[in-house]
ModelCIF file with pLDDT and N, C-alpha, C, O atoms, coordinates in Angstrom:
data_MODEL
#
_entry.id   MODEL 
#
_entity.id                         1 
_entity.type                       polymer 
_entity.pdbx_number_of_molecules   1 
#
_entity_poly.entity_id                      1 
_entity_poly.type                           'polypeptide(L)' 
_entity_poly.nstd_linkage                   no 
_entity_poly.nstd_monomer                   no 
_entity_poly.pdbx_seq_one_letter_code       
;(UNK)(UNK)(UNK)(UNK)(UNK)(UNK)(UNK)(UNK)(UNK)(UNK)(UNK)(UNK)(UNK)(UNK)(UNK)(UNK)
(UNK)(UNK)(UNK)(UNK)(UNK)(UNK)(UNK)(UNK)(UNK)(UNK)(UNK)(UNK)(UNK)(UNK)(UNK)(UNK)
(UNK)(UNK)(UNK)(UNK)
;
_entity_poly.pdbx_seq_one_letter_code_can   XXXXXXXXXXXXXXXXXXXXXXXXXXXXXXXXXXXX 
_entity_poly.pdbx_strand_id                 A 
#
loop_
_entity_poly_seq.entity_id 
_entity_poly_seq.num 
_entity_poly_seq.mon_id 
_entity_poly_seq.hetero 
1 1  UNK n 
1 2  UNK n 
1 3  UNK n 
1 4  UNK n 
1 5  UNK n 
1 6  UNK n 
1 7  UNK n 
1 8  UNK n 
1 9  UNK n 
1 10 UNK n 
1 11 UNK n 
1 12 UNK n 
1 13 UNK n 
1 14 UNK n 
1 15 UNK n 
1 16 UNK n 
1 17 UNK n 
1 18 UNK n 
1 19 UNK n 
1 20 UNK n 
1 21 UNK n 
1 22 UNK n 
1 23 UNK n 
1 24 UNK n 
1 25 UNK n 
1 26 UNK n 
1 27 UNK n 
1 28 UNK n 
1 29 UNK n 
1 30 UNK n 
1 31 UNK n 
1 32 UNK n 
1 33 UNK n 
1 34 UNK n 
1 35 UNK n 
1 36 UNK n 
#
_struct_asym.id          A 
_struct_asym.entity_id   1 
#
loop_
_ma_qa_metric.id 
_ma_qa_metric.mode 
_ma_qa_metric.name 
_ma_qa_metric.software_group_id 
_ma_qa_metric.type 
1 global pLDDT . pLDDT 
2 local  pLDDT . pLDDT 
#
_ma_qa_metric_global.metric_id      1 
_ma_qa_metric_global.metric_value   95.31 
_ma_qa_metric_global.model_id       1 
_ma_qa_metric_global.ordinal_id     1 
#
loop_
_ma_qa_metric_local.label_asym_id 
_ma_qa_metric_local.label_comp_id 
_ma_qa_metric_local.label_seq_id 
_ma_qa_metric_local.metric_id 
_ma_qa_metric_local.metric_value 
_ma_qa_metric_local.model_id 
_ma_qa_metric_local.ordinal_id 
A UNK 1  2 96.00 1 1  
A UNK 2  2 96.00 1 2  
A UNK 3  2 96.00 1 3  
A UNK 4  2 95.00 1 4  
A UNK 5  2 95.00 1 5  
A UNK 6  2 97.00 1 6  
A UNK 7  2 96.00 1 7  
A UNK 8  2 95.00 1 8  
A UNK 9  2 97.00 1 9  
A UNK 10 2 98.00 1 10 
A UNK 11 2 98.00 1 11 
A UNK 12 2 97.00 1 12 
A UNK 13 2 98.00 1 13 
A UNK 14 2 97.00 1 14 
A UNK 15 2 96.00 1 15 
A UNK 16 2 95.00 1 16 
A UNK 17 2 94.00 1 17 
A UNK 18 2 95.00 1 18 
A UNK 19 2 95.00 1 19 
A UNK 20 2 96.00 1 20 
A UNK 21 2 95.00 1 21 
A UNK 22 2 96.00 1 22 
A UNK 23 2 94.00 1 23 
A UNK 24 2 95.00 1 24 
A UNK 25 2 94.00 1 25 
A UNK 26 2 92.00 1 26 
A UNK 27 2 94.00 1 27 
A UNK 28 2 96.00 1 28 
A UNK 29 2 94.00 1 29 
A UNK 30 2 95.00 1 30 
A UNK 31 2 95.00 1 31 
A UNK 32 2 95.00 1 32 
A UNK 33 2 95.00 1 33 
A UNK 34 2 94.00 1 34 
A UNK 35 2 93.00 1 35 
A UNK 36 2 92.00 1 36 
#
loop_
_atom_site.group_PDB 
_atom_site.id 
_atom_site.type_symbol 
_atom_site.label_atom_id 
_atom_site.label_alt_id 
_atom_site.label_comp_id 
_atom_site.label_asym_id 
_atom_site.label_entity_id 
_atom_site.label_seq_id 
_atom_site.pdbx_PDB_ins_code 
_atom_site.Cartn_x 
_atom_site.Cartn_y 
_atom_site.Cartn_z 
_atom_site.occupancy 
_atom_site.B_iso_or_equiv 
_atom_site.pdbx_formal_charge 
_atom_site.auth_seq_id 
_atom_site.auth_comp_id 
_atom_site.auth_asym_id 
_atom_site.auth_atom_id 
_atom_site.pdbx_PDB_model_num 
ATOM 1   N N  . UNK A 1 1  ? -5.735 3.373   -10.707 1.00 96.00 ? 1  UNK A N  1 
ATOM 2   C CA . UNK A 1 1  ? -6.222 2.103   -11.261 1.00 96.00 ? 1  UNK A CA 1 
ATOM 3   C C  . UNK A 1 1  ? -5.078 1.143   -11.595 1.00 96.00 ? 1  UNK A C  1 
ATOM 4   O O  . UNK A 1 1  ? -4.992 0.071   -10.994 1.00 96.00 ? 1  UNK A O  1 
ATOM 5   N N  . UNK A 1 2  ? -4.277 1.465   -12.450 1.00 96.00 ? 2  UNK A N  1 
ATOM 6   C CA . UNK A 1 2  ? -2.969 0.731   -12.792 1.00 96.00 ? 2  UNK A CA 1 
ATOM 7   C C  . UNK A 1 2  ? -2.285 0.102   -11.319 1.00 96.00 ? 2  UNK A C  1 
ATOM 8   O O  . UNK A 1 2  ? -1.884 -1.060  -11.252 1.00 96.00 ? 2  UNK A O  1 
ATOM 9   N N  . UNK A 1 3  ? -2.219 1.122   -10.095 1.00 96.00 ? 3  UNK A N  1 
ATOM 10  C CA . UNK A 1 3  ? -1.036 0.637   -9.230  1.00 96.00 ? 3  UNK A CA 1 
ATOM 11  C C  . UNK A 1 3  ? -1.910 -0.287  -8.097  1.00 96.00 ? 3  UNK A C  1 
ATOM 12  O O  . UNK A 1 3  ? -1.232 -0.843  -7.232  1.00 96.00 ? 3  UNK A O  1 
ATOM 13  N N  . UNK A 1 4  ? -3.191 -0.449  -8.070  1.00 95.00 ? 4  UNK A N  1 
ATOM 14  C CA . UNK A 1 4  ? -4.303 -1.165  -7.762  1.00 95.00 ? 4  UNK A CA 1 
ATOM 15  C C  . UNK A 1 4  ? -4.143 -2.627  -7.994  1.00 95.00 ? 4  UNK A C  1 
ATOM 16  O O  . UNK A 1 4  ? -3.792 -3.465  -7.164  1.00 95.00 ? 4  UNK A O  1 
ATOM 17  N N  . UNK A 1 5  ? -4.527 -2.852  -9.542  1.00 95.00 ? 5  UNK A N  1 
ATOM 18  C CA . UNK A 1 5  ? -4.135 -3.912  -10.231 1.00 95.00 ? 5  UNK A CA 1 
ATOM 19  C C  . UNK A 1 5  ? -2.577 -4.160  -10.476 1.00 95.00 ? 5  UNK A C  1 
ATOM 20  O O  . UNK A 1 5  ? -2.366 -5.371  -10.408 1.00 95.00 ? 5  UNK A O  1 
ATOM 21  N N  . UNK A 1 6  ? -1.665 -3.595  -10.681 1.00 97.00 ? 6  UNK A N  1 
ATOM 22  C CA . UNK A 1 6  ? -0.515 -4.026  -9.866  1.00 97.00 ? 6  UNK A CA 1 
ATOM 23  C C  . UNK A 1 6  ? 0.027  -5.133  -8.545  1.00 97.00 ? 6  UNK A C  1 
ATOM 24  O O  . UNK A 1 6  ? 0.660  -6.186  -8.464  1.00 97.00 ? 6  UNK A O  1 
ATOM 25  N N  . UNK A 1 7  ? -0.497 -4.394  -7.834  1.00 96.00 ? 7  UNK A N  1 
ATOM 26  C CA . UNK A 1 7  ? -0.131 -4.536  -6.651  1.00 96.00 ? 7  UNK A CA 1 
ATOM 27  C C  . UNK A 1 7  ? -0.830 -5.698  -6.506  1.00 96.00 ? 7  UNK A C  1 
ATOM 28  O O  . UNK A 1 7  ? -0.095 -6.484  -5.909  1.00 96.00 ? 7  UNK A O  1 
ATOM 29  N N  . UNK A 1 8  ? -1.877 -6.197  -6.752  1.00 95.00 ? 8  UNK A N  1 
ATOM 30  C CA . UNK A 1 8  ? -2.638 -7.562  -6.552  1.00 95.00 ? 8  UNK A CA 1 
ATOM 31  C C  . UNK A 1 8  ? -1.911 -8.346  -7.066  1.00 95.00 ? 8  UNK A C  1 
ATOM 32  O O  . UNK A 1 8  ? -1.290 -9.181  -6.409  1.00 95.00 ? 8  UNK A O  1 
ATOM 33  N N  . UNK A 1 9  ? -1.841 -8.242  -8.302  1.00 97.00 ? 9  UNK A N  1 
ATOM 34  C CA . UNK A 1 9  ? -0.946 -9.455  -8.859  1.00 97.00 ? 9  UNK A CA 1 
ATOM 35  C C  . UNK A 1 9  ? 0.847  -9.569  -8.269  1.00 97.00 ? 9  UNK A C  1 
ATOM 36  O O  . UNK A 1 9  ? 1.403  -10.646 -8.055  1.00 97.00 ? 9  UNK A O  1 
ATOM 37  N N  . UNK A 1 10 ? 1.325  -8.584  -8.143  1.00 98.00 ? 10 UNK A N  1 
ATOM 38  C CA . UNK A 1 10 ? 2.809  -9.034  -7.695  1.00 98.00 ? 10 UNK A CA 1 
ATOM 39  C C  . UNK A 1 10 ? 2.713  -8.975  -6.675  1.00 98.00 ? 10 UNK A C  1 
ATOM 40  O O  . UNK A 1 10 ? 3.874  -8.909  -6.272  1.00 98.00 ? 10 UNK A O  1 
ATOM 41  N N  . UNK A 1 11 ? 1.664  -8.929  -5.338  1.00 98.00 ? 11 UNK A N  1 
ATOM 42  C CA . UNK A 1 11 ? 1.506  -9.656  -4.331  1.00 98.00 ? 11 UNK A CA 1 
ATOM 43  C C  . UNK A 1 11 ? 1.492  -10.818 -4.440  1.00 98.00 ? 11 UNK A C  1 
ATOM 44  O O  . UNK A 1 11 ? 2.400  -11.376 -3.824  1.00 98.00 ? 11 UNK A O  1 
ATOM 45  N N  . UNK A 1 12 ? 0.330  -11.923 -5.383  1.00 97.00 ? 12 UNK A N  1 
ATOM 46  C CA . UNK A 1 12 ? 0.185  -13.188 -5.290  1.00 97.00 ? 12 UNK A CA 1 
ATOM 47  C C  . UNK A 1 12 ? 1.320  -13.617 -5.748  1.00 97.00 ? 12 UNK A C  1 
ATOM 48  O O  . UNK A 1 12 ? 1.660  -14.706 -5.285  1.00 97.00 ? 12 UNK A O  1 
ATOM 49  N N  . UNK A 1 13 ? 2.335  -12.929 -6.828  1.00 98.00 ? 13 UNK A N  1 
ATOM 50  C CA . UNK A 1 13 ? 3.545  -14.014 -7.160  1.00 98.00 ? 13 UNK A CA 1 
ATOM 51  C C  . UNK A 1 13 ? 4.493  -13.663 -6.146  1.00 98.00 ? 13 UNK A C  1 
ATOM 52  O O  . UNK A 1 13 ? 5.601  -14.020 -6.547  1.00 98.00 ? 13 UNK A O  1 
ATOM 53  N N  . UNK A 1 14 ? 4.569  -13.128 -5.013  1.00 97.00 ? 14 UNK A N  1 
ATOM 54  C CA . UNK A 1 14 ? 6.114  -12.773 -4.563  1.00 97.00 ? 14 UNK A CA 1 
ATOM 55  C C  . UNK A 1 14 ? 5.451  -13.415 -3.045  1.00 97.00 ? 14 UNK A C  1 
ATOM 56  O O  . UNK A 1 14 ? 6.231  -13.878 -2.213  1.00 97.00 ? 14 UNK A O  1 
ATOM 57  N N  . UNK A 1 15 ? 4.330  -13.397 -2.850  1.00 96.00 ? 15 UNK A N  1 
ATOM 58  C CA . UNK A 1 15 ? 3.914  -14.282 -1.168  1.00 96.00 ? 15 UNK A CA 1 
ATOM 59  C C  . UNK A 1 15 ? 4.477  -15.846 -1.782  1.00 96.00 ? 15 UNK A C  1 
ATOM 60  O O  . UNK A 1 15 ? 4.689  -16.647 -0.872  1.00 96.00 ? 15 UNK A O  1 
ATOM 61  N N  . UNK A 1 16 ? 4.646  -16.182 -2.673  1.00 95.00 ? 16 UNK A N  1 
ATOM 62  C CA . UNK A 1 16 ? 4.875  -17.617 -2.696  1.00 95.00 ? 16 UNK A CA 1 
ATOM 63  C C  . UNK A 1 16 ? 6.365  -17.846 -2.094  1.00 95.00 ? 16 UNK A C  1 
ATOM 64  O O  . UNK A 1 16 ? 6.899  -18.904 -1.760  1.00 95.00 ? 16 UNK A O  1 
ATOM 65  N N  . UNK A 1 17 ? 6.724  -16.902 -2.069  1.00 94.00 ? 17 UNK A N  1 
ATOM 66  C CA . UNK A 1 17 ? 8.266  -16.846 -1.095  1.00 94.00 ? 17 UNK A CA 1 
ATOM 67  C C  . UNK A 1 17 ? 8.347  -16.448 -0.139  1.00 94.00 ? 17 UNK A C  1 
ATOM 68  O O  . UNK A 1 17 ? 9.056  -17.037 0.678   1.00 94.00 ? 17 UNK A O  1 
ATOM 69  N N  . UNK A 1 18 ? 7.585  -15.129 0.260   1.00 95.00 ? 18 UNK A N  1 
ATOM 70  C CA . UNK A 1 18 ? 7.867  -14.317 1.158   1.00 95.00 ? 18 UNK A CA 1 
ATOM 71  C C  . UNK A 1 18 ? 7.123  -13.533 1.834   1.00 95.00 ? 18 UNK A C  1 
ATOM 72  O O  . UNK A 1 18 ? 5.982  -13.602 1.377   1.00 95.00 ? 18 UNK A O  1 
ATOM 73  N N  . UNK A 1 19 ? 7.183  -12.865 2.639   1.00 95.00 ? 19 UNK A N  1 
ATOM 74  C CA . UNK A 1 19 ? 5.762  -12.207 3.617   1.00 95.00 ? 19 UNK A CA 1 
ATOM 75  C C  . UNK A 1 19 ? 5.530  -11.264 2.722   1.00 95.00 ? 19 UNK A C  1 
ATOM 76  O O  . UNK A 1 19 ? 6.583  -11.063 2.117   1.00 95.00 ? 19 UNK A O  1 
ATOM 77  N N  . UNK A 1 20 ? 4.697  -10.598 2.339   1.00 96.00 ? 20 UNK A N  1 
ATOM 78  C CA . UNK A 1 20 ? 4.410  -9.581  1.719   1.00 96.00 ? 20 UNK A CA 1 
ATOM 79  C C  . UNK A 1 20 ? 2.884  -8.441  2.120   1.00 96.00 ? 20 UNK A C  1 
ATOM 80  O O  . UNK A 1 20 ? 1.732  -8.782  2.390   1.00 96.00 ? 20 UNK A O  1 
ATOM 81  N N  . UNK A 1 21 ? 3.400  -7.250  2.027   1.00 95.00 ? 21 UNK A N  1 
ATOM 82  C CA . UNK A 1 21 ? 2.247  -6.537  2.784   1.00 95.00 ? 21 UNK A CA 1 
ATOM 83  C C  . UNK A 1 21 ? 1.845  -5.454  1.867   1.00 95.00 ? 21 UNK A C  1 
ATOM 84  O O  . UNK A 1 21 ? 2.727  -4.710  1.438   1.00 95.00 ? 21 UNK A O  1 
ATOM 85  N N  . UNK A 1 22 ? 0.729  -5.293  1.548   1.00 96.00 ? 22 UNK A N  1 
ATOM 86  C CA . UNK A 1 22 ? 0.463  -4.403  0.627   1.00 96.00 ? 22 UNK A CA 1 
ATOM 87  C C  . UNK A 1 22 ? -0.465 -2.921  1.619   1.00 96.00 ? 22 UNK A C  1 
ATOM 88  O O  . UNK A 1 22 ? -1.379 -2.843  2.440   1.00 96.00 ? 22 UNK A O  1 
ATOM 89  N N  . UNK A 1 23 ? 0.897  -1.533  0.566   1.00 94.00 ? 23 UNK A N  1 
ATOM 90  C CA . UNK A 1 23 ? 0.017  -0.906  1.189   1.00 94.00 ? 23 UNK A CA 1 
ATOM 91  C C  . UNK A 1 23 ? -0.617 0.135   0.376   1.00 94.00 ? 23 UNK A C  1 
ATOM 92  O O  . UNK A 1 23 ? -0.202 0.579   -0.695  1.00 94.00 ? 23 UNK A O  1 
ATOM 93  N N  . UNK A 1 24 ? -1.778 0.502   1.079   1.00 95.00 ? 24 UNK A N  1 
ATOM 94  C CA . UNK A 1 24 ? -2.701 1.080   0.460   1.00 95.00 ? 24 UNK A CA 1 
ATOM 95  C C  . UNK A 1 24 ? -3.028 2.533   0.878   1.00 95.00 ? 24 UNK A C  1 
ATOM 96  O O  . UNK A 1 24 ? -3.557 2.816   1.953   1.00 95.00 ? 24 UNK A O  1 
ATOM 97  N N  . UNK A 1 25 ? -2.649 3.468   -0.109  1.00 94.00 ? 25 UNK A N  1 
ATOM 98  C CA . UNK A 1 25 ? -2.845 4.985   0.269   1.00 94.00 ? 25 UNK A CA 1 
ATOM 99  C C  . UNK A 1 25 ? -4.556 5.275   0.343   1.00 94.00 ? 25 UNK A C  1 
ATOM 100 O O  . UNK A 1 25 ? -5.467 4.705   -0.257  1.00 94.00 ? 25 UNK A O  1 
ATOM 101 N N  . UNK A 1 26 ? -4.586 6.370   1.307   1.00 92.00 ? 26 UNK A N  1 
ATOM 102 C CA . UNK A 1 26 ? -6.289 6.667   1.894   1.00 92.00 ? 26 UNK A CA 1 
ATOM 103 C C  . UNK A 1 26 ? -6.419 7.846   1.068   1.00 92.00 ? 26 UNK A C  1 
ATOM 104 O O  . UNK A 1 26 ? -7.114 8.655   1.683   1.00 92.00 ? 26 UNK A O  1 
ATOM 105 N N  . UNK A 1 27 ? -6.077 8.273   0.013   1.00 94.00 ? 27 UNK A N  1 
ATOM 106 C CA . UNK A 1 27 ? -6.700 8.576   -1.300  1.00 94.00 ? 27 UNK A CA 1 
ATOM 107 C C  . UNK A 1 27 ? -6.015 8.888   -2.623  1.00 94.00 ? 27 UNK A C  1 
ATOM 108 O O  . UNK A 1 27 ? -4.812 9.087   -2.793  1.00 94.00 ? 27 UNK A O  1 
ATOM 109 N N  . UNK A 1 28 ? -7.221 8.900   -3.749  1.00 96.00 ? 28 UNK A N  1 
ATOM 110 C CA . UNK A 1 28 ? -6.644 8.480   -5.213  1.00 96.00 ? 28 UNK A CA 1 
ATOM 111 C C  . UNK A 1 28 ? -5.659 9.228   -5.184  1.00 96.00 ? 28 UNK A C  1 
ATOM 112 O O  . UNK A 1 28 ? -5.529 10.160  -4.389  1.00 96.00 ? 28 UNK A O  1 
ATOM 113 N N  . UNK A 1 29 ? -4.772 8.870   -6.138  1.00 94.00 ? 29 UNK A N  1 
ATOM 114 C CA . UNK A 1 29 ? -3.763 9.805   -6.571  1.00 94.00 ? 29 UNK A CA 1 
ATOM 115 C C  . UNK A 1 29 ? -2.866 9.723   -5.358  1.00 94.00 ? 29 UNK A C  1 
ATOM 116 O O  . UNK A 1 29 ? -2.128 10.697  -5.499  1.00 94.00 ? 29 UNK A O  1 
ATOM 117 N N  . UNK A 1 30 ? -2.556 9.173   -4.370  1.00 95.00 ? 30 UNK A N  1 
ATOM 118 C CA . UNK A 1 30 ? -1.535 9.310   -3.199  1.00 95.00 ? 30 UNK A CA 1 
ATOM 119 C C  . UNK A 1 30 ? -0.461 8.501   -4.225  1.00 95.00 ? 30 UNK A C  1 
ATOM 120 O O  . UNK A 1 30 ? -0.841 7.857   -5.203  1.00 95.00 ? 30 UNK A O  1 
ATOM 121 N N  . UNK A 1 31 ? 1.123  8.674   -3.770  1.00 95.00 ? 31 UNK A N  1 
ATOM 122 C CA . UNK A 1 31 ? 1.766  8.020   -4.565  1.00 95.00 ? 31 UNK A CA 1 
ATOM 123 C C  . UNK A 1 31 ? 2.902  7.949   -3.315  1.00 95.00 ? 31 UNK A C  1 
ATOM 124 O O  . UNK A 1 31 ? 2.528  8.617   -2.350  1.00 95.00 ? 31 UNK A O  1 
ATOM 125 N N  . UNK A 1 32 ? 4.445  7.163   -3.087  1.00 95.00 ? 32 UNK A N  1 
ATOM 126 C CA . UNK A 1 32 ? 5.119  7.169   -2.065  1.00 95.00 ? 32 UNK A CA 1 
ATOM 127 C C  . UNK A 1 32 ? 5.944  8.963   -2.260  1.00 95.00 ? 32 UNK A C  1 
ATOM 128 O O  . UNK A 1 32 ? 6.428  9.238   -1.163  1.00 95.00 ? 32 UNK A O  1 
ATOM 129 N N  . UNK A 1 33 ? 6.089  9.631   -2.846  1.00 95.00 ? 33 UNK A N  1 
ATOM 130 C CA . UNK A 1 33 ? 6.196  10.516  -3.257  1.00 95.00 ? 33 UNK A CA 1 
ATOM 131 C C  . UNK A 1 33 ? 5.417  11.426  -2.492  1.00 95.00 ? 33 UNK A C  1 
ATOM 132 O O  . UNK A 1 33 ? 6.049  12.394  -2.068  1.00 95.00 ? 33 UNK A O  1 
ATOM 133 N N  . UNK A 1 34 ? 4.214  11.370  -2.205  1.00 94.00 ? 34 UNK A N  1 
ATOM 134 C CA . UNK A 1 34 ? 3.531  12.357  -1.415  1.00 94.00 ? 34 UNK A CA 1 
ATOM 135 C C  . UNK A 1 34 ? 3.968  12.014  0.465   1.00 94.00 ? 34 UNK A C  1 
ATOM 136 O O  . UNK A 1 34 ? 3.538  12.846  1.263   1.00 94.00 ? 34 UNK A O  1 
ATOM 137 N N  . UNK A 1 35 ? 4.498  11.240  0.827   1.00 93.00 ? 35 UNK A N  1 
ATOM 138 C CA . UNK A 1 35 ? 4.566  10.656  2.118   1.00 93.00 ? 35 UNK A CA 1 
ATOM 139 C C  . UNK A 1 35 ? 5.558  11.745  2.767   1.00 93.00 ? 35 UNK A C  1 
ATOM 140 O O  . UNK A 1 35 ? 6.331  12.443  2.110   1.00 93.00 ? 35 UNK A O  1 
ATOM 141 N N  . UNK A 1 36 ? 5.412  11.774  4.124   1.00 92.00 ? 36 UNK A N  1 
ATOM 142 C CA . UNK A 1 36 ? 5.948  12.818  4.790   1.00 92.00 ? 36 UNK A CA 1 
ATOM 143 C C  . UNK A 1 36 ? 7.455  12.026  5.527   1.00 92.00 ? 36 UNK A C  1 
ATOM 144 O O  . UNK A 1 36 ? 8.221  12.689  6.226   1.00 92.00 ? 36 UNK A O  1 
#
């Protein structure tokens, strides 16, 4: 929930500069930590 609402908002302030791509893990609890 937290990194959800995160991520929305410091998307909209940081596209005002720059490309920005949000990504989204395919389930709860995934974190960059779990990535292979």
């Amino acid at each position: 929930e937290a990194g959800r609402a995160g991520r929305e908002d410091i998307a909209v302030r940081l596209a005002r500069f720059a490309f920005v791509r949000v990504h989204c893990f395919d389930q709860e609890g995934r974190q960059p930590t779990s990535l292979s």
